[in-house]
PDB file of N, CA and C in Angstrom:
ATOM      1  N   UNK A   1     -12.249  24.883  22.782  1.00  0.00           N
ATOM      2  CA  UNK A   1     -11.871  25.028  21.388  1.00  0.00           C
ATOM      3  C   UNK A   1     -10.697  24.114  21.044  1.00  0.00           C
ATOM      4  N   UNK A   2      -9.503  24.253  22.132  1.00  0.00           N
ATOM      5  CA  UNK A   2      -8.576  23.286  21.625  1.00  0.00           C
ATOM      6  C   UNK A   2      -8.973  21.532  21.719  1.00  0.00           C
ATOM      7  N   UNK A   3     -10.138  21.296  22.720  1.00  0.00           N
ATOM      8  CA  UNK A   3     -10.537  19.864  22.886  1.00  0.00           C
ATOM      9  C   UNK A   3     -11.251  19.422  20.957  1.00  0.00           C
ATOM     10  N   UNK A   4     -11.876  20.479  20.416  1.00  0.00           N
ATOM     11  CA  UNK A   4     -12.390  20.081  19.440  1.00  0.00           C
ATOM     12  C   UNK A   4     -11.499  20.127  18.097  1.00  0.00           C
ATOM     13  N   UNK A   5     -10.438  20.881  18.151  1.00  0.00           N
ATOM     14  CA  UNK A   5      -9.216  21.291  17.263  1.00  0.00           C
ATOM     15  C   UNK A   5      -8.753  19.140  17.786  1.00  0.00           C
ATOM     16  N   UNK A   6      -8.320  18.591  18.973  1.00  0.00           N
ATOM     17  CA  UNK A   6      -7.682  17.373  19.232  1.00  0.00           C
ATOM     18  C   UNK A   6      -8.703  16.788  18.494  1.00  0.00           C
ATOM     19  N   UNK A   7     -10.089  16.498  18.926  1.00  0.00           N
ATOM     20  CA  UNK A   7     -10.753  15.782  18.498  1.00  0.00           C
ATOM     21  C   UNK A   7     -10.663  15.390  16.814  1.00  0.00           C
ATOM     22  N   UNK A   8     -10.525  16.990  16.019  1.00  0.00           N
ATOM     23  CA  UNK A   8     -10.227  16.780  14.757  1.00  0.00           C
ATOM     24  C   UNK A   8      -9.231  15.977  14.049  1.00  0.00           C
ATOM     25  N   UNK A   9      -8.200  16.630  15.120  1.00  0.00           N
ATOM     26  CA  UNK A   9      -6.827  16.036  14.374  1.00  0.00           C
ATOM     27  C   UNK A   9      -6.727  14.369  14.677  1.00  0.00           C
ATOM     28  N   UNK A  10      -7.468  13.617  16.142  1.00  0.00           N
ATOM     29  CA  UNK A  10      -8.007  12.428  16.416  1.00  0.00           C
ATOM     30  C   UNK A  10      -8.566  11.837  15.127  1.00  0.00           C
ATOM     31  N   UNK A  11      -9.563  12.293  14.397  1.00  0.00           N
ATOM     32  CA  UNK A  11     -10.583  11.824  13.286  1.00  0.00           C
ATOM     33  C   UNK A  11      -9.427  11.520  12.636  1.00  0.00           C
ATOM     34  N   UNK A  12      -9.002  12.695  11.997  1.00  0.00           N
ATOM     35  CA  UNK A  12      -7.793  12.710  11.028  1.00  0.00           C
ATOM     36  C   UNK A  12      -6.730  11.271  11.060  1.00  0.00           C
ATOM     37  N   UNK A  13      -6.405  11.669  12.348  1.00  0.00           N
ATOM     38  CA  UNK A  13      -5.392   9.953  12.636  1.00  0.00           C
ATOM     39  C   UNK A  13      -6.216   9.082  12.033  1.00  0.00           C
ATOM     40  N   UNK A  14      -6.840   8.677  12.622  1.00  0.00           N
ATOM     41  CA  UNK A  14      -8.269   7.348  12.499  1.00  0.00           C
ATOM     42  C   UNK A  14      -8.325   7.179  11.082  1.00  0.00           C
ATOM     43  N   UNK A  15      -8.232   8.507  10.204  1.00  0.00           N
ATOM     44  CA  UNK A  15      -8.646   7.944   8.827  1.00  0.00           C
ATOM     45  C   UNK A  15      -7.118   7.861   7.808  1.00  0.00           C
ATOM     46  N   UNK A  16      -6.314   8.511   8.568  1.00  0.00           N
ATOM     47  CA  UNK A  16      -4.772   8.004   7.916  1.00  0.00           C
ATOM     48  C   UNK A  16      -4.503   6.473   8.110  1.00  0.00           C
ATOM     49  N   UNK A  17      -4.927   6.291   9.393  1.00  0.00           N
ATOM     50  CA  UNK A  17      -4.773   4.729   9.633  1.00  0.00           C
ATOM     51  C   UNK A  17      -5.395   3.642   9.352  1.00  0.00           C
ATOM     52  N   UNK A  18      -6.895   4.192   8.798  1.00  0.00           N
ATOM     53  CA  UNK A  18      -7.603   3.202   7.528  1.00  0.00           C
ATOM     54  C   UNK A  18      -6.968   3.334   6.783  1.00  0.00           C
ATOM     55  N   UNK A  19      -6.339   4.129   5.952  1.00  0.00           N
ATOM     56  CA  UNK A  19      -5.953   4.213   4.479  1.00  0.00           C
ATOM     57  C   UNK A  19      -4.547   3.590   4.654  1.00  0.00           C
ATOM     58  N   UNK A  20      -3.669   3.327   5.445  1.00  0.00           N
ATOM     59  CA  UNK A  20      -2.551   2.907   5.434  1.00  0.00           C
ATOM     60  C   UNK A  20      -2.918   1.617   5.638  1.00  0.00           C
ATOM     61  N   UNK A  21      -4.121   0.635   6.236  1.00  0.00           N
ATOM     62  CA  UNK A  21      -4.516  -0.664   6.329  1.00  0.00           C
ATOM     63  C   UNK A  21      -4.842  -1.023   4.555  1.00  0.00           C
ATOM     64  N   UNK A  22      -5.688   0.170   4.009  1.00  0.00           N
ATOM     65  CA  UNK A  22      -6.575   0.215   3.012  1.00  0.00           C
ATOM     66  C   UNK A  22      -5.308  -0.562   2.272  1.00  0.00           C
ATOM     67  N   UNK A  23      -4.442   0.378   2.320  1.00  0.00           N
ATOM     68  CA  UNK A  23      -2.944   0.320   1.389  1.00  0.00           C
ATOM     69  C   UNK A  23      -2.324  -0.970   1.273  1.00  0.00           C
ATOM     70  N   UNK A  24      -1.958  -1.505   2.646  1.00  0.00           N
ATOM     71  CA  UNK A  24      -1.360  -2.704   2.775  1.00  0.00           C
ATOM     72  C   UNK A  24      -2.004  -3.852   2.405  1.00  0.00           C
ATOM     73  N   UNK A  25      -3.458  -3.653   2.325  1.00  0.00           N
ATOM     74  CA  UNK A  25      -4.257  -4.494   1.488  1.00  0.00           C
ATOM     75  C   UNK A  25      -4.378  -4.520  -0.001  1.00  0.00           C
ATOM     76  N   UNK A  26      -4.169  -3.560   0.021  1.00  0.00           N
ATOM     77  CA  UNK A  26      -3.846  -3.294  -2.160  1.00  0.00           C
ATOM     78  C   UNK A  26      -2.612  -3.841  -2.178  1.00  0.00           C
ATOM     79  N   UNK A  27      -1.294  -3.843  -1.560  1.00  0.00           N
ATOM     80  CA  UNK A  27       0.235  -4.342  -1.760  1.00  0.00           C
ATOM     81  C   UNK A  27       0.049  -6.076  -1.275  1.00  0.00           C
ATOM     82  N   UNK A  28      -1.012  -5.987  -1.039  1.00  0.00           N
ATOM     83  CA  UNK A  28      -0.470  -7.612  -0.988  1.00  0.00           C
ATOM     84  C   UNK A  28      -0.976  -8.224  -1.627  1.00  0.00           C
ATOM     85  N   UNK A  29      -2.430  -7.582  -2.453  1.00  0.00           N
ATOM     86  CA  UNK A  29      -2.888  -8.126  -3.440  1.00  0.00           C
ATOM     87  C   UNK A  29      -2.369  -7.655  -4.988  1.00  0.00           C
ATOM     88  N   UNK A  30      -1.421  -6.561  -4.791  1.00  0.00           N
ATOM     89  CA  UNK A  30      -0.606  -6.464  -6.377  1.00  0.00           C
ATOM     90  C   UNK A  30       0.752  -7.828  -6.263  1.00  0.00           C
ATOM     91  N   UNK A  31       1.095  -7.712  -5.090  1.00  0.00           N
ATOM     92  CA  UNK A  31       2.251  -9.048  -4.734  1.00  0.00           C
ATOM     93  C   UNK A  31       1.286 -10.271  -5.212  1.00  0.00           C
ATOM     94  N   UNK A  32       0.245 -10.882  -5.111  1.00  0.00           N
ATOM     95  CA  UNK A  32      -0.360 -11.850  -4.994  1.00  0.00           C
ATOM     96  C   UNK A  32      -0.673 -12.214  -6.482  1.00  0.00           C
ATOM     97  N   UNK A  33      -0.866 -10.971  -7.231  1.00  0.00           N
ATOM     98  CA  UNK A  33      -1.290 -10.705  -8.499  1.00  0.00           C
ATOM     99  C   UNK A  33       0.177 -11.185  -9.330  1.00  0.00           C
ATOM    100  N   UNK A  34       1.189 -10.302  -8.595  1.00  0.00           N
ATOM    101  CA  UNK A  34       2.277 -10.289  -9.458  1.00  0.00           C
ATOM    102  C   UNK A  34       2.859 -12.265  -9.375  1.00  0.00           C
ATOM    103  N   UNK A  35       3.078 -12.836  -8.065  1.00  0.00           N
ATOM    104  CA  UNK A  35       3.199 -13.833  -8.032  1.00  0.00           C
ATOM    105  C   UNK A  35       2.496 -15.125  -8.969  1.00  0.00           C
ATOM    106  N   UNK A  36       1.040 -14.469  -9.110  1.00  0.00           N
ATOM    107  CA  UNK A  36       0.894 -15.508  -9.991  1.00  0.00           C
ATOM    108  C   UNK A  36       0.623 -15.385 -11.336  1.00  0.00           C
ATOM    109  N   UNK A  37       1.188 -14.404 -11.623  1.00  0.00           N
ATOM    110  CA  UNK A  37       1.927 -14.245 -13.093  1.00  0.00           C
ATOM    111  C   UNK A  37       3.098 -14.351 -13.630  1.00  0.00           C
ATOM    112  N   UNK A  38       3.771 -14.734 -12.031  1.00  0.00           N
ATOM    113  CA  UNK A  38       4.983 -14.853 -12.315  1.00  0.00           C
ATOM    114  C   UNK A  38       5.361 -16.798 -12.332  1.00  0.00           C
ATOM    115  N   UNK A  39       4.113 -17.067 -12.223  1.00  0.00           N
ATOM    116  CA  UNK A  39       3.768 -18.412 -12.274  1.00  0.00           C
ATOM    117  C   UNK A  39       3.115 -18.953 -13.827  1.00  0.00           C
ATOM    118  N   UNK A  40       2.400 -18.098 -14.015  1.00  0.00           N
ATOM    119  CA  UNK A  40       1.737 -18.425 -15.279  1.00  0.00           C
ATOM    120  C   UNK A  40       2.941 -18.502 -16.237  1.00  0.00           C
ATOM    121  N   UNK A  41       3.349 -17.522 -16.226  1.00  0.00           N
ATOM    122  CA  UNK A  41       5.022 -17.600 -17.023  1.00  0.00           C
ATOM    123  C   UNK A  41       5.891 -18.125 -17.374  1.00  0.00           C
ATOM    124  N   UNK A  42       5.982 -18.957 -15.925  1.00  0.00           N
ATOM    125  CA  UNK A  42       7.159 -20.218 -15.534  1.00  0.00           C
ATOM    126  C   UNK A  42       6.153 -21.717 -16.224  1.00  0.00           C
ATOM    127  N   UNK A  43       5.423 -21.374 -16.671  1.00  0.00           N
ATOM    128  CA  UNK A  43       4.401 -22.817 -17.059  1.00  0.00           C
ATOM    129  C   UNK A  43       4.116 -22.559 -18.261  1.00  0.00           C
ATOM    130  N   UNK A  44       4.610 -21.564 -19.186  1.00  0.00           N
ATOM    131  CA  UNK A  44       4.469 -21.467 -20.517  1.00  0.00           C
ATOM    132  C   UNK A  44       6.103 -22.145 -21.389  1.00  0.00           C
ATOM    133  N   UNK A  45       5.753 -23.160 -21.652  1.00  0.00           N
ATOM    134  CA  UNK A  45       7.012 -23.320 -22.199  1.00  0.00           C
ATOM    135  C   UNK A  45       6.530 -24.177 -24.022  1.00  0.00           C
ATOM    136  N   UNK A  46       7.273 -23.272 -24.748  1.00  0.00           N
ATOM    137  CA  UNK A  46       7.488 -23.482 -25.916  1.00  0.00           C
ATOM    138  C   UNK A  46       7.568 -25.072 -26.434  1.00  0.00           C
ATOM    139  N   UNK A  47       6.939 -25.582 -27.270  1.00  0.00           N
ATOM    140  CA  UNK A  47       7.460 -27.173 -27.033  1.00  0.00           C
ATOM    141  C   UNK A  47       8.533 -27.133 -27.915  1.00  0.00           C
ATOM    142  N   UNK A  48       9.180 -28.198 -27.557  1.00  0.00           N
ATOM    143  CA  UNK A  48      10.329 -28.611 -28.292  1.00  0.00           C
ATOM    144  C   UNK A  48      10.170 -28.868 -29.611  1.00  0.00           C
ATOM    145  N   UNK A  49       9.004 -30.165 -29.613  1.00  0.00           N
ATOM    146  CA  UNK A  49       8.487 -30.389 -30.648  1.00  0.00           C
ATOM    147  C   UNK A  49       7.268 -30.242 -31.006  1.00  0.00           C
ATOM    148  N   UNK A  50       7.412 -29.025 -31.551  1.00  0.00           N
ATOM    149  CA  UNK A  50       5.981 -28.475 -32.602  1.00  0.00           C
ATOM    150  C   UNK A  50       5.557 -28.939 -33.278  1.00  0.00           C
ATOM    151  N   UNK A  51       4.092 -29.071 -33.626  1.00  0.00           N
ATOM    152  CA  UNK A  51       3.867 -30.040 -34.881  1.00  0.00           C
ATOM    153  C   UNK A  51       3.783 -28.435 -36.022  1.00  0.00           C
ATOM    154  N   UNK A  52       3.512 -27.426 -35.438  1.00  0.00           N
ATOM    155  CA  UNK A  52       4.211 -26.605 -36.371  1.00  0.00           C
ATOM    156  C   UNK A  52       4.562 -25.431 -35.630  1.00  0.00           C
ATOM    157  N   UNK A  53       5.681 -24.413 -36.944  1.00  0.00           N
ATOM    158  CA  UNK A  53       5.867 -23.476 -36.362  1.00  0.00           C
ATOM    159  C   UNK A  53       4.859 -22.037 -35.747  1.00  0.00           C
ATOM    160  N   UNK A  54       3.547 -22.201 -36.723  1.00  0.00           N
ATOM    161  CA  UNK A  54       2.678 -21.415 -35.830  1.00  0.00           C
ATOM    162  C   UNK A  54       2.705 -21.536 -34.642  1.00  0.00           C
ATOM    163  N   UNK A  55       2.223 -22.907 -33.961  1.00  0.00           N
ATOM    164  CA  UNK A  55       2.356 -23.205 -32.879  1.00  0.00           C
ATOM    165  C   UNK A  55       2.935 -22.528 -31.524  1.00  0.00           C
ATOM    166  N   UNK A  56       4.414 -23.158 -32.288  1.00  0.00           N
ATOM    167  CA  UNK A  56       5.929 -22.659 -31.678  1.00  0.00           C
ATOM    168  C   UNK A  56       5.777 -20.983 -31.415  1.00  0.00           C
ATOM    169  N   UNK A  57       5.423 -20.620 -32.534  1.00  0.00           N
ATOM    170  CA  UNK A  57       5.635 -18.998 -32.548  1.00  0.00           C
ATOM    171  C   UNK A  57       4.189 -18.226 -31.340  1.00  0.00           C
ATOM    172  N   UNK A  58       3.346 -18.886 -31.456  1.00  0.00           N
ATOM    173  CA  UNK A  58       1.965 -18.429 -30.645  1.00  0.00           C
ATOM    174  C   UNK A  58       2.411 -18.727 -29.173  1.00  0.00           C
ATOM    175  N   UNK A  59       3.333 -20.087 -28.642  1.00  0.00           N
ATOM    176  CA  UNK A  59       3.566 -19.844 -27.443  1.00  0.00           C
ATOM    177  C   UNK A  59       4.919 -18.664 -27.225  1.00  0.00           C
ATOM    178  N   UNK A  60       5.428 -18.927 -27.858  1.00  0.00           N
ATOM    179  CA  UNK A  60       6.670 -17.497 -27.540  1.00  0.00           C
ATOM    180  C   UNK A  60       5.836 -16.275 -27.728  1.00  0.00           C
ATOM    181  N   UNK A  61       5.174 -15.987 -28.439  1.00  0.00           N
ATOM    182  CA  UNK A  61       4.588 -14.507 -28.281  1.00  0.00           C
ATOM    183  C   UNK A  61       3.671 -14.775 -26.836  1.00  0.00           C
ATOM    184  N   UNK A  62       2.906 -15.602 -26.599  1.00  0.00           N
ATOM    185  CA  UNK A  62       1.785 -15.707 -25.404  1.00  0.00           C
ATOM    186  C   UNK A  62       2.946 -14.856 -24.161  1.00  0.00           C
ATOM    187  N   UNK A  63       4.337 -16.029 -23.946  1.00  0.00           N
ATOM    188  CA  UNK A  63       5.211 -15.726 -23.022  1.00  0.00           C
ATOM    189  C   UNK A  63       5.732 -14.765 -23.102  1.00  0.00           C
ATOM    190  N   UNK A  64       5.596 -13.424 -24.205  1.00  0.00           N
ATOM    191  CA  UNK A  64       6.617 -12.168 -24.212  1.00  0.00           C
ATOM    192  C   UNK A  64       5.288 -11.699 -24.064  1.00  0.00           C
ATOM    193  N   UNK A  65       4.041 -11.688 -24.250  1.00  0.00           N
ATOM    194  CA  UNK A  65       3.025 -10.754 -23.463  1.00  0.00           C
ATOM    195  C   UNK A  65       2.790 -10.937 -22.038  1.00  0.00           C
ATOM    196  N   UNK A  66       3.084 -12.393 -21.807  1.00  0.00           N
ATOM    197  CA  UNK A  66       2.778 -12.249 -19.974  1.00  0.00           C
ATOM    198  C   UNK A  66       4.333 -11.541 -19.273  1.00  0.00           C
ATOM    199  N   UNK A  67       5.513 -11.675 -20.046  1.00  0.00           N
ATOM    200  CA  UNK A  67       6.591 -10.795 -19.416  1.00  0.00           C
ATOM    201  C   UNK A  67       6.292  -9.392 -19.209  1.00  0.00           C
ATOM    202  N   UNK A  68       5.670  -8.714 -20.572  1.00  0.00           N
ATOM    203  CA  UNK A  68       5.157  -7.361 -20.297  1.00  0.00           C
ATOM    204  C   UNK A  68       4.318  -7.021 -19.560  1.00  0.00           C
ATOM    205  N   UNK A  69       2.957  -8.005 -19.266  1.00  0.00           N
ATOM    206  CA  UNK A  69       2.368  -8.069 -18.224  1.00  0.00           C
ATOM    207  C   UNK A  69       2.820  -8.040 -16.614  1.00  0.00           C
ATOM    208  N   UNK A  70       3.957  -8.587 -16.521  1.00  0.00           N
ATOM    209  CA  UNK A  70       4.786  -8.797 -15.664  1.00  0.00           C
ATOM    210  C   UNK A  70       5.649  -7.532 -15.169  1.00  0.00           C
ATOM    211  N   UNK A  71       6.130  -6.672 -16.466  1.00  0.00           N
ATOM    212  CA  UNK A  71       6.948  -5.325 -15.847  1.00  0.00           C
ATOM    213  C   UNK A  71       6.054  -4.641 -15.488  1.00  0.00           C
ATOM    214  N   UNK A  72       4.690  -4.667 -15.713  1.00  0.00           N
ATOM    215  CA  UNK A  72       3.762  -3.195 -15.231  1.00  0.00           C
ATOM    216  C   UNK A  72       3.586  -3.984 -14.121  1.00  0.00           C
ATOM    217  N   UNK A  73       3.307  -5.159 -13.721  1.00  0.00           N
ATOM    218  CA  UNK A  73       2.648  -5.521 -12.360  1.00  0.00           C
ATOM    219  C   UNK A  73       3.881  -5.323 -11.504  1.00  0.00           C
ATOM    220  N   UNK A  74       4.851  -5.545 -11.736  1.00  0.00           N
ATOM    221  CA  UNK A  74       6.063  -5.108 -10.977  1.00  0.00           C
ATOM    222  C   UNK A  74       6.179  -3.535 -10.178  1.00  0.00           C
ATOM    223  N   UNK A  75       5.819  -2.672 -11.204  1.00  0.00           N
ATOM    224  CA  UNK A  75       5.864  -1.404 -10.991  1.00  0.00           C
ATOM    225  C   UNK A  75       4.223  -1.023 -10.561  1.00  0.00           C
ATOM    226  N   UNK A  76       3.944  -1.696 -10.884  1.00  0.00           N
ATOM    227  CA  UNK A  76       2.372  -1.598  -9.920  1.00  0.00           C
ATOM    228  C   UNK A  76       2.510  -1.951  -8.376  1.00  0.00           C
ATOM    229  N   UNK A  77       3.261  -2.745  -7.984  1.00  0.00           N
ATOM    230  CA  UNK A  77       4.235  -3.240  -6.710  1.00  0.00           C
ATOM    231  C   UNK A  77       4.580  -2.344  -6.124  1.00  0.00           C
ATOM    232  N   UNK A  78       5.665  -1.305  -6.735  1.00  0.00           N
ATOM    233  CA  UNK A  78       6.247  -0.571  -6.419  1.00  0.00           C
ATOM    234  C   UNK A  78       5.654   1.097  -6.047  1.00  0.00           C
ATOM    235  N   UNK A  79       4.586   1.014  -6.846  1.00  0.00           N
ATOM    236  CA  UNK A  79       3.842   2.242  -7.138  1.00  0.00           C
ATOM    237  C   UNK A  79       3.114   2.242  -5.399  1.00  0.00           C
ATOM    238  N   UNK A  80       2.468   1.540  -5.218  1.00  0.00           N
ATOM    239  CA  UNK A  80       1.992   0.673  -4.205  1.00  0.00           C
ATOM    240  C   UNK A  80       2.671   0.527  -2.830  1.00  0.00           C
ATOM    241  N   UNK A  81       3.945   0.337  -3.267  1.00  0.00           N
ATOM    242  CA  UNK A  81       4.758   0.177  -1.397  1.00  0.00           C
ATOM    243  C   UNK A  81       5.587   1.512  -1.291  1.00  0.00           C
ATOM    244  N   UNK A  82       5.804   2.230  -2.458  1.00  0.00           N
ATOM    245  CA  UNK A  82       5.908   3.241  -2.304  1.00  0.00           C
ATOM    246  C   UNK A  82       4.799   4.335  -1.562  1.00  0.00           C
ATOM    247  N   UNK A  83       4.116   4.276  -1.840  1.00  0.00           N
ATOM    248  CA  UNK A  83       2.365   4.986  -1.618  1.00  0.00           C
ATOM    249  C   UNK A  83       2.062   4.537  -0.266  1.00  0.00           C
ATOM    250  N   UNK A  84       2.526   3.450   0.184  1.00  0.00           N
ATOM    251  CA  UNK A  84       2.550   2.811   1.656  1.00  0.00           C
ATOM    252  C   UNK A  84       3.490   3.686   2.495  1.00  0.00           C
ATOM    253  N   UNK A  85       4.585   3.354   1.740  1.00  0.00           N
ATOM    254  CA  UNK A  85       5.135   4.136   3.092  1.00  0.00           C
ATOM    255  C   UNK A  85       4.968   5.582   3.421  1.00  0.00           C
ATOM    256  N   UNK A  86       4.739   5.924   2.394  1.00  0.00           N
ATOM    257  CA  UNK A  86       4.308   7.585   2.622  1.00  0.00           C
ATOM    258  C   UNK A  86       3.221   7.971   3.511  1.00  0.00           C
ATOM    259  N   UNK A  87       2.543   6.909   3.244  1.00  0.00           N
ATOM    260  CA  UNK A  87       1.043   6.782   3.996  1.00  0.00           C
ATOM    261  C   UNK A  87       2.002   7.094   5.164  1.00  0.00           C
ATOM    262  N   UNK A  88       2.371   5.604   5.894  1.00  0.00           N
ATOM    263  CA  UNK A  88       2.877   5.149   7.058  1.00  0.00           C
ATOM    264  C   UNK A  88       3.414   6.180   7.731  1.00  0.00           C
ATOM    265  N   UNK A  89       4.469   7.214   6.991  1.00  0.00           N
ATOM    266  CA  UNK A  89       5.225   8.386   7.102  1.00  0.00           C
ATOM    267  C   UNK A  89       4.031   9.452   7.750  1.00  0.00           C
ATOM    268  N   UNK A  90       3.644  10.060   6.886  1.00  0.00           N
ATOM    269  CA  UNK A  90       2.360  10.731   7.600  1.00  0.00           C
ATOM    270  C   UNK A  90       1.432  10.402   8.835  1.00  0.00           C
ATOM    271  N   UNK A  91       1.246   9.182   8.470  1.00  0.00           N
ATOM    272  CA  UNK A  91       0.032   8.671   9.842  1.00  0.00           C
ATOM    273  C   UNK A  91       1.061   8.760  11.036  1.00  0.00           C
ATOM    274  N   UNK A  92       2.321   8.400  11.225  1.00  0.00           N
ATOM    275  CA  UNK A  92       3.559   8.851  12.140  1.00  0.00           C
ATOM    276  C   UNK A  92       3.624  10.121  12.911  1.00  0.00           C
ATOM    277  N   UNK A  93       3.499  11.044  11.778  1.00  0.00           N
ATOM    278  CA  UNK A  93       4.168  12.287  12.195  1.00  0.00           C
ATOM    279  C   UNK A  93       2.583  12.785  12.290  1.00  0.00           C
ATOM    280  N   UNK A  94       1.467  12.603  11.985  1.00  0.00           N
ATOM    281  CA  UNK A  94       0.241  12.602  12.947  1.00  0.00           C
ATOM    282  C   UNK A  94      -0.125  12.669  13.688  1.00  0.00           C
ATOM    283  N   UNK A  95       0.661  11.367  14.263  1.00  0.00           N
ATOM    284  CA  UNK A  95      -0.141  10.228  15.694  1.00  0.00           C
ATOM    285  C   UNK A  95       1.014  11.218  16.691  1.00  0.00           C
ATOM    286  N   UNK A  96       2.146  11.621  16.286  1.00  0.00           N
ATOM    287  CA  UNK A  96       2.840  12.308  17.166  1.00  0.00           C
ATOM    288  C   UNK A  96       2.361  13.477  17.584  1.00  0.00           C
ATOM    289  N   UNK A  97       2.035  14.098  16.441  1.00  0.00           N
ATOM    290  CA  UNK A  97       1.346  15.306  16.355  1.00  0.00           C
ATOM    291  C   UNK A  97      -0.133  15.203  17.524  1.00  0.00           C
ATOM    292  N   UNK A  98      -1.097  14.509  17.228  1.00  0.00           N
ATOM    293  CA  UNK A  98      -1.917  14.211  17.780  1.00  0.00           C
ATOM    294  C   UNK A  98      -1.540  14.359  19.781  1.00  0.00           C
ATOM    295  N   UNK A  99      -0.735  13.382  20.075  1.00  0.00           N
ATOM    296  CA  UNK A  99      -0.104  12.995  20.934  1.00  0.00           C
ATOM    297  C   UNK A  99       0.394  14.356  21.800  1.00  0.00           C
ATOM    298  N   UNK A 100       1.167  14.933  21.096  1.00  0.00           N
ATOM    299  CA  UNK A 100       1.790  15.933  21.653  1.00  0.00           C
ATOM    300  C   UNK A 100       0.538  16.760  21.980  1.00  0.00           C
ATOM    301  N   UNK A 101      -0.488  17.302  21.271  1.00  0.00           N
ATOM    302  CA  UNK A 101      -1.775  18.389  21.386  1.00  0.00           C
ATOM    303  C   UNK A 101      -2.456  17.358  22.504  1.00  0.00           C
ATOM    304  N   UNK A 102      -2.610  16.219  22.662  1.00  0.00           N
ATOM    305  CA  UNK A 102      -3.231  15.453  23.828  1.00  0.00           C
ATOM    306  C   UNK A 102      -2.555  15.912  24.988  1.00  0.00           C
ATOM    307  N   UNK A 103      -1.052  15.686  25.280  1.00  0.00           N
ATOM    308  CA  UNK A 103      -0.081  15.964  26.160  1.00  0.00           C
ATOM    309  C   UNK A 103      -0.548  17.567  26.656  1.00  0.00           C
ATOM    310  N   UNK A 104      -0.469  18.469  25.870  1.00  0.00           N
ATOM    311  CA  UNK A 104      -1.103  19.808  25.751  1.00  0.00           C
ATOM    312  C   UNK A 104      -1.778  20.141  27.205  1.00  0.00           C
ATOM    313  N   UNK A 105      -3.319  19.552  26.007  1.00  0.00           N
ATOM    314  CA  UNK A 105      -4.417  19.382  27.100  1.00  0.00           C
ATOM    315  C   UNK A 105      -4.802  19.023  27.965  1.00  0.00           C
ATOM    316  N   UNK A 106      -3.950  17.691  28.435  1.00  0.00           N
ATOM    317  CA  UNK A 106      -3.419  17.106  29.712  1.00  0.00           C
ATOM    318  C   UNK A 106      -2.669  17.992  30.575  1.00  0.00           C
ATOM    319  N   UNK A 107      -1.667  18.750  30.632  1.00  0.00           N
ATOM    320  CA  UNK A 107      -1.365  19.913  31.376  1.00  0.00           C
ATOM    321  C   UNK A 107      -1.870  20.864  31.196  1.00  0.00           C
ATOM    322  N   UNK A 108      -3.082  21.153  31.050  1.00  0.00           N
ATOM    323  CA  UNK A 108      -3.936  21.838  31.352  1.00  0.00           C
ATOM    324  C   UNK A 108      -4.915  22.207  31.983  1.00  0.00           C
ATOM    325  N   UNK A 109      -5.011  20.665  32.108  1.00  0.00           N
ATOM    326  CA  UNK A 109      -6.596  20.484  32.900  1.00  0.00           C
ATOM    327  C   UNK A 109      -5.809  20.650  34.530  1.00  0.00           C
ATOM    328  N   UNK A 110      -5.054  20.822  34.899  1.00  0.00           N
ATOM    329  CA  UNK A 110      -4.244  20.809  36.466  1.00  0.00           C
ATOM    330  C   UNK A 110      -4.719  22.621  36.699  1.00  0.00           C
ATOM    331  N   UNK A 111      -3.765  23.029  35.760  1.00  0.00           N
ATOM    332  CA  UNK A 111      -3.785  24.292  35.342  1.00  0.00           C
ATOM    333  C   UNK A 111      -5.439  25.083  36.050  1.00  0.00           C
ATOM    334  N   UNK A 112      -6.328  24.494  35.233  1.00  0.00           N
ATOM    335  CA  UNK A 112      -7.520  24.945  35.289  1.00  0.00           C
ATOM    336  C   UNK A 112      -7.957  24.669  36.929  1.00  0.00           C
ATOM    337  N   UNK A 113      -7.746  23.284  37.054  1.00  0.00           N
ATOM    338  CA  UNK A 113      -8.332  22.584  38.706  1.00  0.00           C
ATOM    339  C   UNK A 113      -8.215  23.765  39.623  1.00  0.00           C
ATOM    340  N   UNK A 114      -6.859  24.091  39.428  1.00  0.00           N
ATOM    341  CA  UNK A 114      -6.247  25.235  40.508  1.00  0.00           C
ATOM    342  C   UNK A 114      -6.694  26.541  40.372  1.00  0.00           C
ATOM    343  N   UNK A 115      -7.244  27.116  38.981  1.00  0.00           N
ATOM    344  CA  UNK A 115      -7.963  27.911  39.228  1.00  0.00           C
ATOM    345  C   UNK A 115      -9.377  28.110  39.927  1.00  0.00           C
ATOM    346  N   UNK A 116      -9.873  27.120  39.753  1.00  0.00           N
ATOM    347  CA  UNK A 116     -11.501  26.960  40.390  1.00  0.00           C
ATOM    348  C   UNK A 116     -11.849  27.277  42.162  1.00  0.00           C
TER     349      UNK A 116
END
């Protein structure tokens, strides 16, 4: 009973530790995201000389929507490496967990030998 109780809490690890890969793959593609918006940004520049002020005014608004674009992807970042480490946190105190109930059952099986 306790080999299949390890086995569970085994699965369990296994799938904390996809989802914490899963994770680090979403954070590097909100970083990747955020980077190149933080590029698009840096390449919007207002001209000096407008042939008019529509113009003028359509690139300054373009560049105050990719800034706003920019604070949610930021906090999309954050939402994200936050959510990581928690992962990371858990799959930790898991794998210990795990570990220790392995350790368990490992002094056990002596236990048993000697009874037989």
């Amino acid at each position: 009973m306790l080999k299949t109780y390890a086995q569970m809490q085994k699965d369990k690890l296994r799938t904390m530790n996809e989802r914490v890969r899963d994770l680090s793959r979403l954070q590097q593609q909100e970083l990747d995201r955020l980077t190149l918006l933080q590029q698009h940004s840096d390449s919007i520049h207002p001209p000096q000389n407008a042939s008019s002020v529509l113009f003028y005014q359509n690139a300054v608004a373009m560049k105050a929507s990719v800034e706003q674009v920019i604070e949610v992807q930021t906090q999309r970042v954050v939402n994200t490496a936050h959510d990581l480490h928690q992962q990371q946190d858990a799959a930790a105190k898991q794998r210990a967990y795990y570990l220790a109930l392995n350790t368990l059952l490992e002094k056990r099986k002596p236990a048993k030998s000697r009874e037989d």
